[in-house]
N, C-alpha and C. Protein backbone atom coordinates (compact mmCIF):
# COMPACT_ATOMS: atom_id res chain seq x y z
N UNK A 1 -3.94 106.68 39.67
CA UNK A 1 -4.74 106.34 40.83
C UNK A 1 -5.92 107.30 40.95
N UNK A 2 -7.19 106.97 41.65
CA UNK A 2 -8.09 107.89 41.76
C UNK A 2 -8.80 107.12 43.01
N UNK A 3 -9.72 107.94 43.34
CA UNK A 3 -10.73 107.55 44.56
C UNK A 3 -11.88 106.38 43.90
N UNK A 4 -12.23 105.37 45.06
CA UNK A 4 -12.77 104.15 44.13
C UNK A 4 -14.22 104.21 45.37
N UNK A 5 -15.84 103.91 45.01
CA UNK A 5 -16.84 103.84 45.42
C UNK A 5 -16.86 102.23 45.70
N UNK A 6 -17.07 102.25 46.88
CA UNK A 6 -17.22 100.79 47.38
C UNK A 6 -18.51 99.86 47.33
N UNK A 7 -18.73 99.06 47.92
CA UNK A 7 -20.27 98.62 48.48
C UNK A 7 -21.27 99.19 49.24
N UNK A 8 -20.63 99.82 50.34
CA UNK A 8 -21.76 100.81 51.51
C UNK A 8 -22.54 101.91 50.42
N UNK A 9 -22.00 102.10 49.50
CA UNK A 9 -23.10 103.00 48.42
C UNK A 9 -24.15 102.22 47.96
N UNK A 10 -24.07 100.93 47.78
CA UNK A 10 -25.18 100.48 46.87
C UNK A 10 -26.26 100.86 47.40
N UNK A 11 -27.41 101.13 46.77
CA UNK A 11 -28.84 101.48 46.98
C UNK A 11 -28.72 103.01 48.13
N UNK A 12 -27.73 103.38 48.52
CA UNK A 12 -27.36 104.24 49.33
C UNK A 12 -28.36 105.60 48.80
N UNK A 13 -27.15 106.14 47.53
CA UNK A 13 -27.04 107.34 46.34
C UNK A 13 -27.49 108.90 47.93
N UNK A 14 -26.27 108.91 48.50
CA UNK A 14 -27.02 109.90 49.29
C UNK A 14 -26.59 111.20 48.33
N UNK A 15 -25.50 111.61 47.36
CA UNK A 15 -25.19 112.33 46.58
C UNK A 15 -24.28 113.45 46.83
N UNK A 16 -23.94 113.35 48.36
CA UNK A 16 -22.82 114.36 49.13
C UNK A 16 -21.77 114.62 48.08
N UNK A 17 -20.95 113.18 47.63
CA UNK A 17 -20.09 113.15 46.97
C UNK A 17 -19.87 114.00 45.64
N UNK A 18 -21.43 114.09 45.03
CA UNK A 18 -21.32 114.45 43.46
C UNK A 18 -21.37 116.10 43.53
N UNK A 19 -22.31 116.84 44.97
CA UNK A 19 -22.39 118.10 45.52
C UNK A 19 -20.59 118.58 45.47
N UNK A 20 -19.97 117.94 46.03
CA UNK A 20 -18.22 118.55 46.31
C UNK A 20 -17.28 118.48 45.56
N UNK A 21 -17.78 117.49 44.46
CA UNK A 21 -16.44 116.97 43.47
C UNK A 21 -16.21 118.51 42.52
N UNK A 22 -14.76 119.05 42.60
CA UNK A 22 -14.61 120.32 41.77
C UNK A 22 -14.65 120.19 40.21
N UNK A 23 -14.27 118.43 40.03
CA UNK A 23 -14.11 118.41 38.54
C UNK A 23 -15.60 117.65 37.96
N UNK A 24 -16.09 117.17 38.55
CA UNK A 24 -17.65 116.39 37.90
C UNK A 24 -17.58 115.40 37.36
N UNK A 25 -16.64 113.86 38.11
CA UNK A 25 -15.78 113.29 37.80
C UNK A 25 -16.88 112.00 38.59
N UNK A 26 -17.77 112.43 39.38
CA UNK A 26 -18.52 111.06 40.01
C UNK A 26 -20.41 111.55 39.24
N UNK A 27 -20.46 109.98 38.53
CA UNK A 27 -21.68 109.95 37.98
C UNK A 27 -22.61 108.73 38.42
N UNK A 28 -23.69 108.72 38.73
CA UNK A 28 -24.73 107.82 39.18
C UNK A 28 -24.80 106.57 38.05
N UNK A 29 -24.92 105.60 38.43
CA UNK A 29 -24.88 104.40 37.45
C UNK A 29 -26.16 103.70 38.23
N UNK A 30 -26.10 102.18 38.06
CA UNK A 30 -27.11 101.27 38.53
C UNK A 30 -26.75 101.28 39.70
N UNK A 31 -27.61 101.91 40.37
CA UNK A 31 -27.71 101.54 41.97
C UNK A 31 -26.69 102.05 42.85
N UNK A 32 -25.60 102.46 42.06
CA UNK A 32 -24.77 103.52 43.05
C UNK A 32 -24.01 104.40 41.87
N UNK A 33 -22.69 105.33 42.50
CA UNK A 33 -22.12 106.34 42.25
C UNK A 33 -20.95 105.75 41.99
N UNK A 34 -20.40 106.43 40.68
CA UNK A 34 -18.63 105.93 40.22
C UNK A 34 -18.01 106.70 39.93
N UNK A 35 -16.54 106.69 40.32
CA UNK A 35 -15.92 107.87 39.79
C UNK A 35 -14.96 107.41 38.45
N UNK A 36 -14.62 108.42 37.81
CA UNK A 36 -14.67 108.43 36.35
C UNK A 36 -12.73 108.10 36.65
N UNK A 37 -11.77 107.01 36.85
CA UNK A 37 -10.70 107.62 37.01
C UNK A 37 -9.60 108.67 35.94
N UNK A 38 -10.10 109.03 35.13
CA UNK A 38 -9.08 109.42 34.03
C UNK A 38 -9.53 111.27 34.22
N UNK A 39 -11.15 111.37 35.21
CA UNK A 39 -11.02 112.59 35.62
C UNK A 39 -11.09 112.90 37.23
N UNK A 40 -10.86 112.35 37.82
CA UNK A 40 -10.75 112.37 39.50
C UNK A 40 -9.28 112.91 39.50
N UNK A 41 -9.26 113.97 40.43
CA UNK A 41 -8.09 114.60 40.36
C UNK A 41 -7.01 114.11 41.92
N UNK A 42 -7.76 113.22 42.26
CA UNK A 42 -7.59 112.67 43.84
C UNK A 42 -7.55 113.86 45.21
N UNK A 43 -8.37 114.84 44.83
CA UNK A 43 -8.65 116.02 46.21
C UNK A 43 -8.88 115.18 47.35
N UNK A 44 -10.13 114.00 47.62
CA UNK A 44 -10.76 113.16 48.24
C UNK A 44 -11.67 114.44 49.18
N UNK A 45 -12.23 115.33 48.44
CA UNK A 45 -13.45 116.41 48.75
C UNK A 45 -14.39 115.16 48.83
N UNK A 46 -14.93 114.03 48.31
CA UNK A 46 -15.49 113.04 47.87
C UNK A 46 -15.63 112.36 49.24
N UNK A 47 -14.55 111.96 49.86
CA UNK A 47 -14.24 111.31 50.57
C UNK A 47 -14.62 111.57 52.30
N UNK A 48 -14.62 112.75 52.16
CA UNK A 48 -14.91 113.64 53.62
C UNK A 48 -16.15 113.77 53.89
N UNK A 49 -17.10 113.51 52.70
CA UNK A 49 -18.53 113.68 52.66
C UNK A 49 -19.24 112.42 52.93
N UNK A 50 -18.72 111.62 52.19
CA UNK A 50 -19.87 110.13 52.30
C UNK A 50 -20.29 110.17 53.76
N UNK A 51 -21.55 109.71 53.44
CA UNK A 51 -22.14 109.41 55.18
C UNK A 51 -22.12 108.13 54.84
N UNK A 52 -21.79 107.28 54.11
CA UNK A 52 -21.46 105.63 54.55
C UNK A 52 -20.20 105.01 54.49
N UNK A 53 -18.93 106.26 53.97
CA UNK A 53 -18.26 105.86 54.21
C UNK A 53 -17.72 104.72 52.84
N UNK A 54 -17.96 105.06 51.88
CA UNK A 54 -17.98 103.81 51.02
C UNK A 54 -16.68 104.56 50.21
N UNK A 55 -15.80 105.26 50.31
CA UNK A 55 -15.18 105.97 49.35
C UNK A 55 -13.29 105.79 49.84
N UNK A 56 -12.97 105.31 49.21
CA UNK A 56 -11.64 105.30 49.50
C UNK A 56 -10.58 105.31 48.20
N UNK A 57 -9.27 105.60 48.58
CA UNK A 57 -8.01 105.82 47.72
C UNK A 57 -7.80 104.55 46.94
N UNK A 58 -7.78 104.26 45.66
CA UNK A 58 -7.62 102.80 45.09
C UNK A 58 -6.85 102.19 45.65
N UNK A 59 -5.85 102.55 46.32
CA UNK A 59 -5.02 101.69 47.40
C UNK A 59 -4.66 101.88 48.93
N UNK A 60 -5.94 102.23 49.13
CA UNK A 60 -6.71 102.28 50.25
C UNK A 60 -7.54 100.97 50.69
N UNK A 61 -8.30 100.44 48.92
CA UNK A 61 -9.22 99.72 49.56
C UNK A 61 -9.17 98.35 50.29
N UNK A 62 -10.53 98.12 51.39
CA UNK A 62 -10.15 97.22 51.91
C UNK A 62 -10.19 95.80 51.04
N UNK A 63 -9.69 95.28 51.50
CA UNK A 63 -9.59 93.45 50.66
C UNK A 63 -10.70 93.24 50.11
N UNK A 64 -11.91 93.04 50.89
CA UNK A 64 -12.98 92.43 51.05
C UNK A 64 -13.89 93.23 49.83
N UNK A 65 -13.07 94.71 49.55
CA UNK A 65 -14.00 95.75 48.74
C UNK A 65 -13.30 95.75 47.22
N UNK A 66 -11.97 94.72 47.40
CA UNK A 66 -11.27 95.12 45.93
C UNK A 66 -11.89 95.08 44.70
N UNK A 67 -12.86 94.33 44.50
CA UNK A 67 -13.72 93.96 43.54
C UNK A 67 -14.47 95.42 42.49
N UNK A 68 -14.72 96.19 43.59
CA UNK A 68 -14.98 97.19 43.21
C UNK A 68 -14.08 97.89 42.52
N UNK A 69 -12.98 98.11 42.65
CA UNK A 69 -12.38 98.80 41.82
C UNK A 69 -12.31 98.48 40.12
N UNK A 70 -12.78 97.42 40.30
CA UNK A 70 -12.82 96.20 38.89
C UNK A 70 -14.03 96.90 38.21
N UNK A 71 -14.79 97.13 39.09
CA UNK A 71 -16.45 97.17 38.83
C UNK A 71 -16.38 99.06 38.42
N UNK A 72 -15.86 99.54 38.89
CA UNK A 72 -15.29 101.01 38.88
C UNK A 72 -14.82 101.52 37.40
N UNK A 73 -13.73 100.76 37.12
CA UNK A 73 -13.25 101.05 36.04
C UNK A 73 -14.01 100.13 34.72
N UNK A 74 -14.63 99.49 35.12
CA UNK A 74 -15.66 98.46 33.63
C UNK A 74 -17.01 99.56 33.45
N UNK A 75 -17.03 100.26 34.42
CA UNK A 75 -18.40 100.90 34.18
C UNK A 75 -17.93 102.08 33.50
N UNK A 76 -16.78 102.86 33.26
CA UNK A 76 -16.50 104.21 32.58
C UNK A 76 -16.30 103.29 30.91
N UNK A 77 -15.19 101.81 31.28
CA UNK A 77 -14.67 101.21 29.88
C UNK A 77 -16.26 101.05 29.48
N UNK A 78 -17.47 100.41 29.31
CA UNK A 78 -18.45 100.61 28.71
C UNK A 78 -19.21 101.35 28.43
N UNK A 79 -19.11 102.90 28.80
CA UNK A 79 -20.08 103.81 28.16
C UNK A 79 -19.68 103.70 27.21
């Protein structure tokens, strides 16, 4: 499990998140921020920061946001 970047980031990039992360585990992609899950250590330092609020526990997220987690993990599987 790791912390998953939702929708309220898109076009957001305020960068709180990438300032606190201890391991360097959230990287900027198209139009928003992802976290890497195989290095997110689940602190949720990440999580306390967003000013939109877009950051939650993979099974945390809301319904409406699950998609993202899809979108989360396809963006680390293609680098």
């Amino acid at each position: 499990m790791a912390f998953v970047i939702t929708s309220p980031c898109k076009e957001e990039l305020a960068g709180e998140c990438v300032e606190v992360c201890p391991v360097d585990c959230i990287e900027k992609g198209e139009g928003m921020f992802f976290i890497d899950p195989d290095i997110c250590i689940d602190c949720g330092a990440c999580e306390a920061v967003c000013p939109v609020e877009a950051i939650y526990f993979e099974d945390e997220v809301p319904a409406e946001e699950e998609e993202y987690i899809l979108i989360n993990r396809q963006y680390f599987e293609n680098k």
